[in-house]
C-alpha atoms as a PDB file:
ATOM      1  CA  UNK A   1     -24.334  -7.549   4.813  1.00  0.00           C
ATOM      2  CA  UNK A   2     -23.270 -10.287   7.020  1.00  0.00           C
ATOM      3  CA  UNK A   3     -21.786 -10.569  10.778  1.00  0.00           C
ATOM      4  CA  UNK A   4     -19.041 -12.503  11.323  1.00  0.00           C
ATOM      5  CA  UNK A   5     -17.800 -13.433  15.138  1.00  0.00           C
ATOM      6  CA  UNK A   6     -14.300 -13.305  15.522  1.00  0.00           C
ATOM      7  CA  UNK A   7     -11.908 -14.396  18.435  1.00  0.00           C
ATOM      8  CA  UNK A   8      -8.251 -12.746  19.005  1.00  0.00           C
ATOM      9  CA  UNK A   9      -5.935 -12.831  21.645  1.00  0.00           C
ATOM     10  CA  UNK A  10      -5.201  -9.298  23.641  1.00  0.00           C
ATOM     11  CA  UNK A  11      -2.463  -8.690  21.872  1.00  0.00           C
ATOM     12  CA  UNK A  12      -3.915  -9.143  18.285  1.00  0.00           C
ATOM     13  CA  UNK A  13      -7.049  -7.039  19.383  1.00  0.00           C
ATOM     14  CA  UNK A  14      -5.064  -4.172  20.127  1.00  0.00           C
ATOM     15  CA  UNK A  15      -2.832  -4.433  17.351  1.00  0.00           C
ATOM     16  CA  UNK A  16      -5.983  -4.587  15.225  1.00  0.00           C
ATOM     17  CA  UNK A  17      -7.856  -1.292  17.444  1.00  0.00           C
ATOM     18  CA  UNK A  18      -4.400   0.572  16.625  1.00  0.00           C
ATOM     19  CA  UNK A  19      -4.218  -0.375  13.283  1.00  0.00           C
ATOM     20  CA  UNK A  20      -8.151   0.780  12.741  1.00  0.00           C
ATOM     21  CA  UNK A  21      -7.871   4.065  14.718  1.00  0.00           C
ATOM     22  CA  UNK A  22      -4.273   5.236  12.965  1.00  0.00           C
ATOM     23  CA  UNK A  23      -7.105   4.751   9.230  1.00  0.00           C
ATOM     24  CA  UNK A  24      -9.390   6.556  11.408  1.00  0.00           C
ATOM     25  CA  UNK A  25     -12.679   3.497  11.128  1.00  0.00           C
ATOM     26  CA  UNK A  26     -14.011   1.240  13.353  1.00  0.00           C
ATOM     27  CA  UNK A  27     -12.476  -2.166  13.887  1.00  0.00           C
ATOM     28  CA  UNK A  28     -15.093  -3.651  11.872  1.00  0.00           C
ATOM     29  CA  UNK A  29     -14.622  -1.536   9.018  1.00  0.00           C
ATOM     30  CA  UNK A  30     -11.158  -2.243   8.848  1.00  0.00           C
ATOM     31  CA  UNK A  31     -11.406  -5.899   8.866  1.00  0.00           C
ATOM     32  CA  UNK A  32     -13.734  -5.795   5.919  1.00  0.00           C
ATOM     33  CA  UNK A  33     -11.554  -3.654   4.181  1.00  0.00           C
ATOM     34  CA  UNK A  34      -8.439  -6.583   5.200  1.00  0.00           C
ATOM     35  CA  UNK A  35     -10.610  -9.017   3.810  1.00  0.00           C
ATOM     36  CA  UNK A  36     -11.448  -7.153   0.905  1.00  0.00           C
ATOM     37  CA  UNK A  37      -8.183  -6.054  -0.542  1.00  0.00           C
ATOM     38  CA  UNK A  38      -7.209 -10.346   0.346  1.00  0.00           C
ATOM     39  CA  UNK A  39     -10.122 -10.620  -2.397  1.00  0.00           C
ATOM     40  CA  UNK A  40      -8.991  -8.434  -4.326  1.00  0.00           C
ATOM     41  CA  UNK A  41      -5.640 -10.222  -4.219  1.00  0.00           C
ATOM     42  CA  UNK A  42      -6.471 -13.543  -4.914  1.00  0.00           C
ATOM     43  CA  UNK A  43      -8.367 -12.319  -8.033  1.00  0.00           C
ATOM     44  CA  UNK A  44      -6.066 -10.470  -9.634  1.00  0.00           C
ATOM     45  CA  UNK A  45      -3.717 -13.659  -8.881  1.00  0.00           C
ATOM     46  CA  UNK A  46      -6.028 -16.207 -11.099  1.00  0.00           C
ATOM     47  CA  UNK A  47      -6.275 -13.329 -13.897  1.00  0.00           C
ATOM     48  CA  UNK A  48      -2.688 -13.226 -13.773  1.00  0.00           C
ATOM     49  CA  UNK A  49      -2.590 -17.027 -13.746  1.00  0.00           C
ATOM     50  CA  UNK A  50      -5.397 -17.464 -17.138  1.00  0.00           C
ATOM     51  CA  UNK A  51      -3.742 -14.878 -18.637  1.00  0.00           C
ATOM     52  CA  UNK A  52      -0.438 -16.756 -18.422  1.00  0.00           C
ATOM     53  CA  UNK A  53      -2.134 -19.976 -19.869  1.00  0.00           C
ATOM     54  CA  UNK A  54      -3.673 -18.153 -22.418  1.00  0.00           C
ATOM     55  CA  UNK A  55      -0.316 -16.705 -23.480  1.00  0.00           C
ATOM     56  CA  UNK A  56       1.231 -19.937 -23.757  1.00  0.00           C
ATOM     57  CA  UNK A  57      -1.750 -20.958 -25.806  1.00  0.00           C
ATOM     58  CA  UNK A  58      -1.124 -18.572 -28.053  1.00  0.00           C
ATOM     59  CA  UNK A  59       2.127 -19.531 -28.511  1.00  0.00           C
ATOM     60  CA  UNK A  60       1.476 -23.151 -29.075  1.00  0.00           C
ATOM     61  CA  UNK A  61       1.475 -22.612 -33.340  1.00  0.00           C
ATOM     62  CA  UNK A  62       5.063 -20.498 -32.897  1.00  0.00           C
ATOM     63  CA  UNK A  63       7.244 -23.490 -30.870  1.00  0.00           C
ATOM     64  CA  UNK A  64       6.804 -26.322 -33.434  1.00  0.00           C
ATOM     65  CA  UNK A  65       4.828 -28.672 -31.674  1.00  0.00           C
ATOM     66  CA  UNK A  66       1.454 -27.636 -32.569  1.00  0.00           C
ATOM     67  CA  UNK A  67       0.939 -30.949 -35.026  1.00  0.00           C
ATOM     68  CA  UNK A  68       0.653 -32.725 -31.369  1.00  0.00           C
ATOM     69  CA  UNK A  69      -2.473 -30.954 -31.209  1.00  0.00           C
ATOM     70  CA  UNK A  70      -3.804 -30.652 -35.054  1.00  0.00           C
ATOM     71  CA  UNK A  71      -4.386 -34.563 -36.539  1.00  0.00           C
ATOM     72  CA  UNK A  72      -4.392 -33.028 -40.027  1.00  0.00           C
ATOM     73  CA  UNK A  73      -0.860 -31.821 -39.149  1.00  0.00           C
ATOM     74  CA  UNK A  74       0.693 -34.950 -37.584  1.00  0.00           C
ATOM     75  CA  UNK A  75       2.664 -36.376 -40.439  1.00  0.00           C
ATOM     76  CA  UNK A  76       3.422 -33.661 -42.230  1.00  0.00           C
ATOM     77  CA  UNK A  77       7.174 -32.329 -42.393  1.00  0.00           C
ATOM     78  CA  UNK A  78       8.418 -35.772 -40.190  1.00  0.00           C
ATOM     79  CA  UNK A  79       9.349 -38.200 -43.088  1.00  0.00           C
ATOM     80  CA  UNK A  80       7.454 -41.855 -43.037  1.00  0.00           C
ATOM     81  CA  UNK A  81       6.879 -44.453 -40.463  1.00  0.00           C
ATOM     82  CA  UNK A  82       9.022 -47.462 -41.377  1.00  0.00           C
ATOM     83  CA  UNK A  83       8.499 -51.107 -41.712  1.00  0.00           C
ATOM     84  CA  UNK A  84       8.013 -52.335 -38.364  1.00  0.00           C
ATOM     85  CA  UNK A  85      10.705 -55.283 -37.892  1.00  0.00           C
ATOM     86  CA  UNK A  86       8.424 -58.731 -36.874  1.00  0.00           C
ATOM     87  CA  UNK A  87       9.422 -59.671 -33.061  1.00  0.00           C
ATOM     88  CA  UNK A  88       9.527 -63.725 -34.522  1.00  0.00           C
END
């Protein structure tokens, strides 16, 4: 486990002795379980956030603009190209 040196204010120290003696741990323990549930946080944010992207991936086929995506699919259903006009 590691040791990490931190450096509060008086104020903030007590805050943070209160804070640890009304969960009934040491002010160590309670920082590591602050920084802990801030893990725990930011991971369940960038499931949340892949899952979202997958989602929309998903629904790519469903909003009719999958041929952007499929070459096979690109002309089909939109008509011909026409004659390009000559710019002489």
């Amino acid at each position: 486990m590691s040791q990490v040196t931190i450096y509060l204010d008086p104020p903030a120290l007590e805050a943070a002795k209160l804070a640890a003696a009304r969960s009934q741990m040491s002010v160590s323990k309670w920082f590591a379980q602050f920084a802990e549930a801030e893990r725990a946080h930011l991971t369940a944010d960038r499931q949340q956030f892949w899952a979202e992207i997958d989602r929309l991936r998903t629904n790519v086929a469903d909003d009719g603009w999958d041929f952007l995506l499929d070459p096979k699919t690109r002309h089909s259903g939109m008509g011909e190209d026409l004659q390009r006009e000559s710019l002489d």
